[in-house]
Protein backbone atom coordinates (compact mmCIF):
# COMPACT_ATOMS: atom_id res chain seq x y z
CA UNK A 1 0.00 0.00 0.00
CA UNK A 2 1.43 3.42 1.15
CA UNK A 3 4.83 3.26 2.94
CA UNK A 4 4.71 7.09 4.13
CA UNK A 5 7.14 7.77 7.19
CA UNK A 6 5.73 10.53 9.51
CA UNK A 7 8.23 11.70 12.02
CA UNK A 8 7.10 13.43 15.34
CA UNK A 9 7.48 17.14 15.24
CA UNK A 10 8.53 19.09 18.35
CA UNK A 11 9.43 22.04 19.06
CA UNK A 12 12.40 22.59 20.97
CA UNK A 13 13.59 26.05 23.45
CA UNK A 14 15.47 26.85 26.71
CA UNK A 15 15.07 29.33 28.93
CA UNK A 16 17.10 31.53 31.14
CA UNK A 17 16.46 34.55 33.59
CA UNK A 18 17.67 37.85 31.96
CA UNK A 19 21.42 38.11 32.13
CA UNK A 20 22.53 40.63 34.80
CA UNK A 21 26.14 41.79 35.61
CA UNK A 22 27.49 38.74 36.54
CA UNK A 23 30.98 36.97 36.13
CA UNK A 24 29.59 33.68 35.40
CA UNK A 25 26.98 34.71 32.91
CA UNK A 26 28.98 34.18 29.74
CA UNK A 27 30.42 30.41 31.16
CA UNK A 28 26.39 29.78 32.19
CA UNK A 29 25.18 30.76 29.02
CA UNK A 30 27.48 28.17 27.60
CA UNK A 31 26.62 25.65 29.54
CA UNK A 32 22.84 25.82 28.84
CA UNK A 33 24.25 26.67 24.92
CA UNK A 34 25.88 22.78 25.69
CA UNK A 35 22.81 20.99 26.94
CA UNK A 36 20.91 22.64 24.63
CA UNK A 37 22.85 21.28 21.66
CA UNK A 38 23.51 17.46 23.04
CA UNK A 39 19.35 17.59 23.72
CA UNK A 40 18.57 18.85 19.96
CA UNK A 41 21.27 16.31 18.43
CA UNK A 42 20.13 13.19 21.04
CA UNK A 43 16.04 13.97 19.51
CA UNK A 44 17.34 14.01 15.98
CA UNK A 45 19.30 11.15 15.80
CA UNK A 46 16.28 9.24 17.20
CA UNK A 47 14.30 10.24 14.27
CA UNK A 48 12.44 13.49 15.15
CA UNK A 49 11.89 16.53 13.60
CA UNK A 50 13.21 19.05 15.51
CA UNK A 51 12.11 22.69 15.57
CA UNK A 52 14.92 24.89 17.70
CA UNK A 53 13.23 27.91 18.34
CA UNK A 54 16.90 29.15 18.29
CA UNK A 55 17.09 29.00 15.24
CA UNK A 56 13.89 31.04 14.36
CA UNK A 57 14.17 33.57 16.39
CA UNK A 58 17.63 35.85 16.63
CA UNK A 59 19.22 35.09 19.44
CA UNK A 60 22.65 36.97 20.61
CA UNK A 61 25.15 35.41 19.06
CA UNK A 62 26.29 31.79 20.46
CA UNK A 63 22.99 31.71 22.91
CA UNK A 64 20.49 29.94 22.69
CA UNK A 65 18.29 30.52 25.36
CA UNK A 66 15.20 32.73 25.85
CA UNK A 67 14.08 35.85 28.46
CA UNK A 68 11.68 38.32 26.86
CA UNK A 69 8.08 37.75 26.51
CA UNK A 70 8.60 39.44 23.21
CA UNK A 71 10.90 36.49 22.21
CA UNK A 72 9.13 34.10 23.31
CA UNK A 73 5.56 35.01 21.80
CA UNK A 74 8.19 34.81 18.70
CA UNK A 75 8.85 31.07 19.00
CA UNK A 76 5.28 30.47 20.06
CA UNK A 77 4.45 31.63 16.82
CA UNK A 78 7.28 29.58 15.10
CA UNK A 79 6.01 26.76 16.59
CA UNK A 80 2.47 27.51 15.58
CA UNK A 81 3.45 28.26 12.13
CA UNK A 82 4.71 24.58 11.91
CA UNK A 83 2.26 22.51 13.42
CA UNK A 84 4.55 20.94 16.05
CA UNK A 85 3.15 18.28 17.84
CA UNK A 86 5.03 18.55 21.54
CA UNK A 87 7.30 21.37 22.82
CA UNK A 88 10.73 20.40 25.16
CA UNK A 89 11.53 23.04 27.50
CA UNK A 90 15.20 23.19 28.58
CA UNK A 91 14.99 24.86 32.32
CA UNK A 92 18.70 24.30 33.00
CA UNK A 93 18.90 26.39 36.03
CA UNK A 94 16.67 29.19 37.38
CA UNK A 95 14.33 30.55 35.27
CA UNK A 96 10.94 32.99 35.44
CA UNK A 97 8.07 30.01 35.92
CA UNK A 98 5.52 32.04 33.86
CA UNK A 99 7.41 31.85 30.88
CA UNK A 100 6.60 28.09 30.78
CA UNK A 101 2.92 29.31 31.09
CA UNK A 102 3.25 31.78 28.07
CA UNK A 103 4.70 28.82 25.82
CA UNK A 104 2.13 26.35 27.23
């Protein structure tokens, strides 16, 4: 009959707290960056179709993560835009618990 492969497709975002004036923002920011990345390349090489709302919306450069409501109606829309079927959140450390609400 039909052999048609459907793959899932999920959206994929982290989430930080704004950055403030601390020393260990930039060495934070790439850990999150890290986990991020391992997360997004562990979902695709199990077959699913990933949609990194990093790569959507700009970002500064080498972060990944999200802080503004502004962004994230962004990758809410991205998400929409693609009919995604289930969205990861990546909370890697701290973060402002209503942004989870604004994406859900």
């Amino acid at each position: 009959m039909y052999d048609i492969e459907l793959k899932p497709k999920v959206g994929l975002i982290t989430l930080t707290d704004v950055p403030r004036a601390l020393l260990v923002v930039k060495e934070r920011e790439e850990a999150i960056t890290k986990k991020h990345i391992d997360y997004k390349k562990f979902l695709i090489e199990n077959d699913i179709d990933v949609f990194d709302a990093a790569d959507a919306v700009e970002r500064k450069p080498g972060w990944v993560s999200f802080y503004s409501s502004e962004d994230i109606s962004k990758a809410v829309d991205y998400f929409l835009q693609n009919h995604i079927e289930a969205v990861i959140i990546g909370c890697w450390h701290w973060t402002e618990p209503m942004f989870i609400v604004e994406i859900a």
